[in-house]
Protein backbone atom coordinates (compact mmCIF):
# COMPACT_ATOMS: atom_id res chain seq x y z
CA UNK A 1 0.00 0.00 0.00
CA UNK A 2 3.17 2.36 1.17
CA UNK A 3 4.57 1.94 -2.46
CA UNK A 4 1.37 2.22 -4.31
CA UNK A 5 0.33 5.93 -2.75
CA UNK A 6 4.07 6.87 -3.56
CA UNK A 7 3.42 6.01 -7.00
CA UNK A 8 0.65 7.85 -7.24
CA UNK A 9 2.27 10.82 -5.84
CA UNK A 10 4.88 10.69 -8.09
CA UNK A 11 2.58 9.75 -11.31
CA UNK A 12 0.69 13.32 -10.04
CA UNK A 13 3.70 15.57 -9.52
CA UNK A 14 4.07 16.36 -13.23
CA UNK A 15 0.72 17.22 -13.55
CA UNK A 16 0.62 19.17 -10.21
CA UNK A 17 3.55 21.16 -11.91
CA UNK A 18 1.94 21.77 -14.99
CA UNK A 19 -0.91 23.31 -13.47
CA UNK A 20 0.50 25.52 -11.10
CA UNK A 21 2.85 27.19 -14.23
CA UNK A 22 -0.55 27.98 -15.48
CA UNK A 23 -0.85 30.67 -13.19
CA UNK A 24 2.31 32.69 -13.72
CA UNK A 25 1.05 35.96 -15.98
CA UNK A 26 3.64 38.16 -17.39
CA UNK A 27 3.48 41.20 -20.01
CA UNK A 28 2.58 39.71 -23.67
CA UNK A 29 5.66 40.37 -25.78
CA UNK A 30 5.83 39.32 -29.47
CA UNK A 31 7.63 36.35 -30.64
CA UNK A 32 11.39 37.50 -31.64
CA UNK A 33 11.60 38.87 -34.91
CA UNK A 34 8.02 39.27 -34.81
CA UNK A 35 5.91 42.09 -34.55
CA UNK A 36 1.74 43.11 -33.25
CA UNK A 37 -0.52 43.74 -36.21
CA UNK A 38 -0.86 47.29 -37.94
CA UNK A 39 -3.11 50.13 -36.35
CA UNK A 40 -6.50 49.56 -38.01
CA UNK A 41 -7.34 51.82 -40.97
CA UNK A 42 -8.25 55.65 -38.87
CA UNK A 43 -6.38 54.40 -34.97
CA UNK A 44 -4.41 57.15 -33.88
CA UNK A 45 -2.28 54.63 -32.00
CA UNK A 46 -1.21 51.06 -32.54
CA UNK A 47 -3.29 48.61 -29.77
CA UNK A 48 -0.90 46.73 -27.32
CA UNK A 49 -0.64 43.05 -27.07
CA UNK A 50 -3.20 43.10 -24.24
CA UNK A 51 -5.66 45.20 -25.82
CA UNK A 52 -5.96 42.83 -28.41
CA UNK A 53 -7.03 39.99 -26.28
CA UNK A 54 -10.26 41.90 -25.04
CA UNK A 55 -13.61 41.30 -27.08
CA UNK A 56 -15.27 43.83 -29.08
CA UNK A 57 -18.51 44.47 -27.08
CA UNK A 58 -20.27 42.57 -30.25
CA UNK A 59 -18.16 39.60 -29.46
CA UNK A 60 -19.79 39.86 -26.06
CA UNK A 61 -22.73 41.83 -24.94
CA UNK A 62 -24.17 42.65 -22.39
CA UNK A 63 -27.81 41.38 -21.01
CA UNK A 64 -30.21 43.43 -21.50
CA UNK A 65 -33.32 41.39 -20.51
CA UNK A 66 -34.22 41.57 -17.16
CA UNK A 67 -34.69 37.83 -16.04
CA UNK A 68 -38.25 36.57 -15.35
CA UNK A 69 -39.10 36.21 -11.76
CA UNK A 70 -42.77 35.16 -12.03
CA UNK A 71 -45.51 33.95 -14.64
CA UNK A 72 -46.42 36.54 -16.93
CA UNK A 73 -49.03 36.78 -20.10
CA UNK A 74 -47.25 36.89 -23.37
CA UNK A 75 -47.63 39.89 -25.43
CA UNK A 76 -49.07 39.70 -28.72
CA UNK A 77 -46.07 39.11 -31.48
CA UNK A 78 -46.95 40.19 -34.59
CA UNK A 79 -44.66 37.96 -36.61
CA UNK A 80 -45.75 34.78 -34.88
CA UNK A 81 -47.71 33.59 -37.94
CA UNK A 82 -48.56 30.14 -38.85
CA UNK A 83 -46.78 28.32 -41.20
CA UNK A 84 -47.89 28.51 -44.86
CA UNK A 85 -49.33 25.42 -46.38
């Protein structure tokens, strides 16, 4: 049994590694000899490495609905027909 939980501790240690490297954050950089992307057509300034990684507020939006809380009669949709034969 002594060996056996060993093993397992040593079988886990790589991954146990691996995961805590996942937390280290530094500043992006470019690969060497590479270099970001060009200003978009009308930027004043060139975005940064970070900036990049944010989404575009299309790419994720905000909720607008309010969330149901209780029952409530439908309103009357317009362009809920019924299907044309």
């Amino acid at each position: 049994m002594k060996g056996n939980t060993a093993m397992r501790v040593f079988a886990l240690l790589p991954f146990a590694a691996a995961l805590a490297a996942c937390g280290a954050r530094t500043e992006l950089q470019p690969a060497p000899g590479a270099q970001l992307p060009v200003a978009p057509y009308g930027a004043t300034e060139q975005p940064t490495a970070d900036k990049l990684l944010l989404p575009e507020v299309q790419a994720e939006p905000e909720r607008s609905v309010e969330l149901r809380k209780r029952s409530e009669q439908r309103e009357d949709d317009p362009f809920d027909l019924p299907p044309q034969n």
